[in-house]
C-alpha atoms as a PDB file:
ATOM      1  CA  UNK A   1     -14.189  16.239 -10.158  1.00  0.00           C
ATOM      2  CA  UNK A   2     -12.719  13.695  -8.393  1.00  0.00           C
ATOM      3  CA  UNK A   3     -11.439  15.191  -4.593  1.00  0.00           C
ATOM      4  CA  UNK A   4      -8.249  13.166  -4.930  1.00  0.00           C
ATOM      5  CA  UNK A   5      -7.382  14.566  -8.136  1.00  0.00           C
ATOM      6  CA  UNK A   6      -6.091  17.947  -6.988  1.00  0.00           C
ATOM      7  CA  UNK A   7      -3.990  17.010  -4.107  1.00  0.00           C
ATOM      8  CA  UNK A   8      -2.197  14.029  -6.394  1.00  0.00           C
ATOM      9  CA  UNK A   9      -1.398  17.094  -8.995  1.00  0.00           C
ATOM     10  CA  UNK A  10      -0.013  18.921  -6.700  1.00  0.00           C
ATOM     11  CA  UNK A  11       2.198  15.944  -5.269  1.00  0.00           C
ATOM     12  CA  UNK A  12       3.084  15.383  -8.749  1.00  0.00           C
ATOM     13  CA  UNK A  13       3.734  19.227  -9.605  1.00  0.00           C
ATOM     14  CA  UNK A  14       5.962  19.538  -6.842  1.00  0.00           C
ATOM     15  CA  UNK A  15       7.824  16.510  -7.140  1.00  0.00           C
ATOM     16  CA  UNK A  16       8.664  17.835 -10.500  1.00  0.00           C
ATOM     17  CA  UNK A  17       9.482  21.193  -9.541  1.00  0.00           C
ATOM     18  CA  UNK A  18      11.784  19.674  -6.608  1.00  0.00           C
ATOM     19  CA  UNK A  19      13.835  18.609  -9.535  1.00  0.00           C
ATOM     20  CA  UNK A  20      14.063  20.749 -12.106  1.00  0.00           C
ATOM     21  CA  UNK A  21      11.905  19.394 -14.644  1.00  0.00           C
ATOM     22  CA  UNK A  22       9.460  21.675 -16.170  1.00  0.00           C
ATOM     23  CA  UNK A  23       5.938  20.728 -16.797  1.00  0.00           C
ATOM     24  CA  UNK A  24       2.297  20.997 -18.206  1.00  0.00           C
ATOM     25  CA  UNK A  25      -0.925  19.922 -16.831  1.00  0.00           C
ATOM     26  CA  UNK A  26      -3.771  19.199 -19.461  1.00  0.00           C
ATOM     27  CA  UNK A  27      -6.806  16.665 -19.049  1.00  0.00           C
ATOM     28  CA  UNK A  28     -10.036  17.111 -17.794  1.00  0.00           C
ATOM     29  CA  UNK A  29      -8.470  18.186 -14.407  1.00  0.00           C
ATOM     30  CA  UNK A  30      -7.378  21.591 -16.580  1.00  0.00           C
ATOM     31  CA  UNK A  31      -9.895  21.984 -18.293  1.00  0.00           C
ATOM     32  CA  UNK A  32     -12.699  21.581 -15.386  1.00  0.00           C
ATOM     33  CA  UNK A  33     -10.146  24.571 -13.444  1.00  0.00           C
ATOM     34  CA  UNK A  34     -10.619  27.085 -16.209  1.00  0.00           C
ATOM     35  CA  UNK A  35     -14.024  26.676 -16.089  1.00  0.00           C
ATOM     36  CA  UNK A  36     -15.163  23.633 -19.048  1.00  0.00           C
ATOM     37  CA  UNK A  37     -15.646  20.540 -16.777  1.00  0.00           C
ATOM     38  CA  UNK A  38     -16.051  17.258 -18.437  1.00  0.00           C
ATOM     39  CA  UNK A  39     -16.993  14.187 -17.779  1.00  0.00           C
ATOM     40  CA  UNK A  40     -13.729  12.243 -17.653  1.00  0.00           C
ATOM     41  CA  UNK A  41     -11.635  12.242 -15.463  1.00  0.00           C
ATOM     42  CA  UNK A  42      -7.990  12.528 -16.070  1.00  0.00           C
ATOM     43  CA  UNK A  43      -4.581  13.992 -15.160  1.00  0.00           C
ATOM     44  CA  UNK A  44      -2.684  14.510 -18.110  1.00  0.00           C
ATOM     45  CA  UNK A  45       0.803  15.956 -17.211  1.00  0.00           C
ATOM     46  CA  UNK A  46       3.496  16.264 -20.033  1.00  0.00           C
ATOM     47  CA  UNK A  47       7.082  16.746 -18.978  1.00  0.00           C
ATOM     48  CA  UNK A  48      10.124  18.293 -20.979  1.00  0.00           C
ATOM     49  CA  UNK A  49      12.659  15.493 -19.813  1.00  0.00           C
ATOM     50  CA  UNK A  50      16.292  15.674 -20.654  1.00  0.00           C
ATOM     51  CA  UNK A  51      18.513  12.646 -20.472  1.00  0.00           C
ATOM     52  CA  UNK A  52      20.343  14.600 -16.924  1.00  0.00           C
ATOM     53  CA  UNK A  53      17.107  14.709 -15.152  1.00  0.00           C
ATOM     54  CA  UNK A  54      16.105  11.050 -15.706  1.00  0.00           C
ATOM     55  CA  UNK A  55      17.289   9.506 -12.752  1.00  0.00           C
ATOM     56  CA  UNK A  56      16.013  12.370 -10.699  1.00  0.00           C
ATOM     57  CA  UNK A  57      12.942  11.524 -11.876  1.00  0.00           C
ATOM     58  CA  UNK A  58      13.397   8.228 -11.003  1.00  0.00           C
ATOM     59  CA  UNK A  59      14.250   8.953  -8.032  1.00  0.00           C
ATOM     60  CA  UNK A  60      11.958  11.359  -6.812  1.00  0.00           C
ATOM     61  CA  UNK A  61       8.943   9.162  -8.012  1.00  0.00           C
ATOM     62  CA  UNK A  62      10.587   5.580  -6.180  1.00  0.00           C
ATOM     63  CA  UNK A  63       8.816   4.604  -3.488  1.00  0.00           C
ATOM     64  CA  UNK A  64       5.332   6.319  -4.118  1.00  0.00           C
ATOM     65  CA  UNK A  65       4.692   5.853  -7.590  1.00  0.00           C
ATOM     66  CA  UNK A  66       5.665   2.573 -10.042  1.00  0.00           C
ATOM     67  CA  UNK A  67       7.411   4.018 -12.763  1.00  0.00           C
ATOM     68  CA  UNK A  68       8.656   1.569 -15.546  1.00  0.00           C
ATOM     69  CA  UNK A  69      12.385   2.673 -15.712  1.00  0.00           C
ATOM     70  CA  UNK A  70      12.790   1.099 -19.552  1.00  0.00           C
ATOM     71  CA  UNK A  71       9.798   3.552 -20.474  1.00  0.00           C
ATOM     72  CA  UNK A  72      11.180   6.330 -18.755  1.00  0.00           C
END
């Protein structure tokens, strides 16, 4: 696994947490902690996002992250 994966999970996990959004993390980078690594890569992370939280989100990601606001 990649070494930068973990820390940019946690970044990402706690950026979430620091505003209320709940959260999943799926991907390779799950699957290779519970013990089936695989060969890709990835850092899947699936949010339960209400329209109140969307600018926190926004917010909390500006600056370190590009996030497309018209996706979001």
């Amino acid at each position: 696994m990649n070494p930068g994966v973990l820390p940019l999970a946690r970044e990402v996990a706690a950026l979430l947490e620091g505003v209320g959004i709940d959260y999943v993390i799926g991907g390779s980078v799950a699957s290779s902690l519970v013990g089936e690594p695989r060969a890709t890569v990835d850092l899947d992370i699936a949010v339960e996002l209400t329209a109140d939280r969307v600018q926190a989100l926004l917010d909390a990601l500006a600056g370190a992250y590009y996030v497309s606001e018209t996706a979001v």
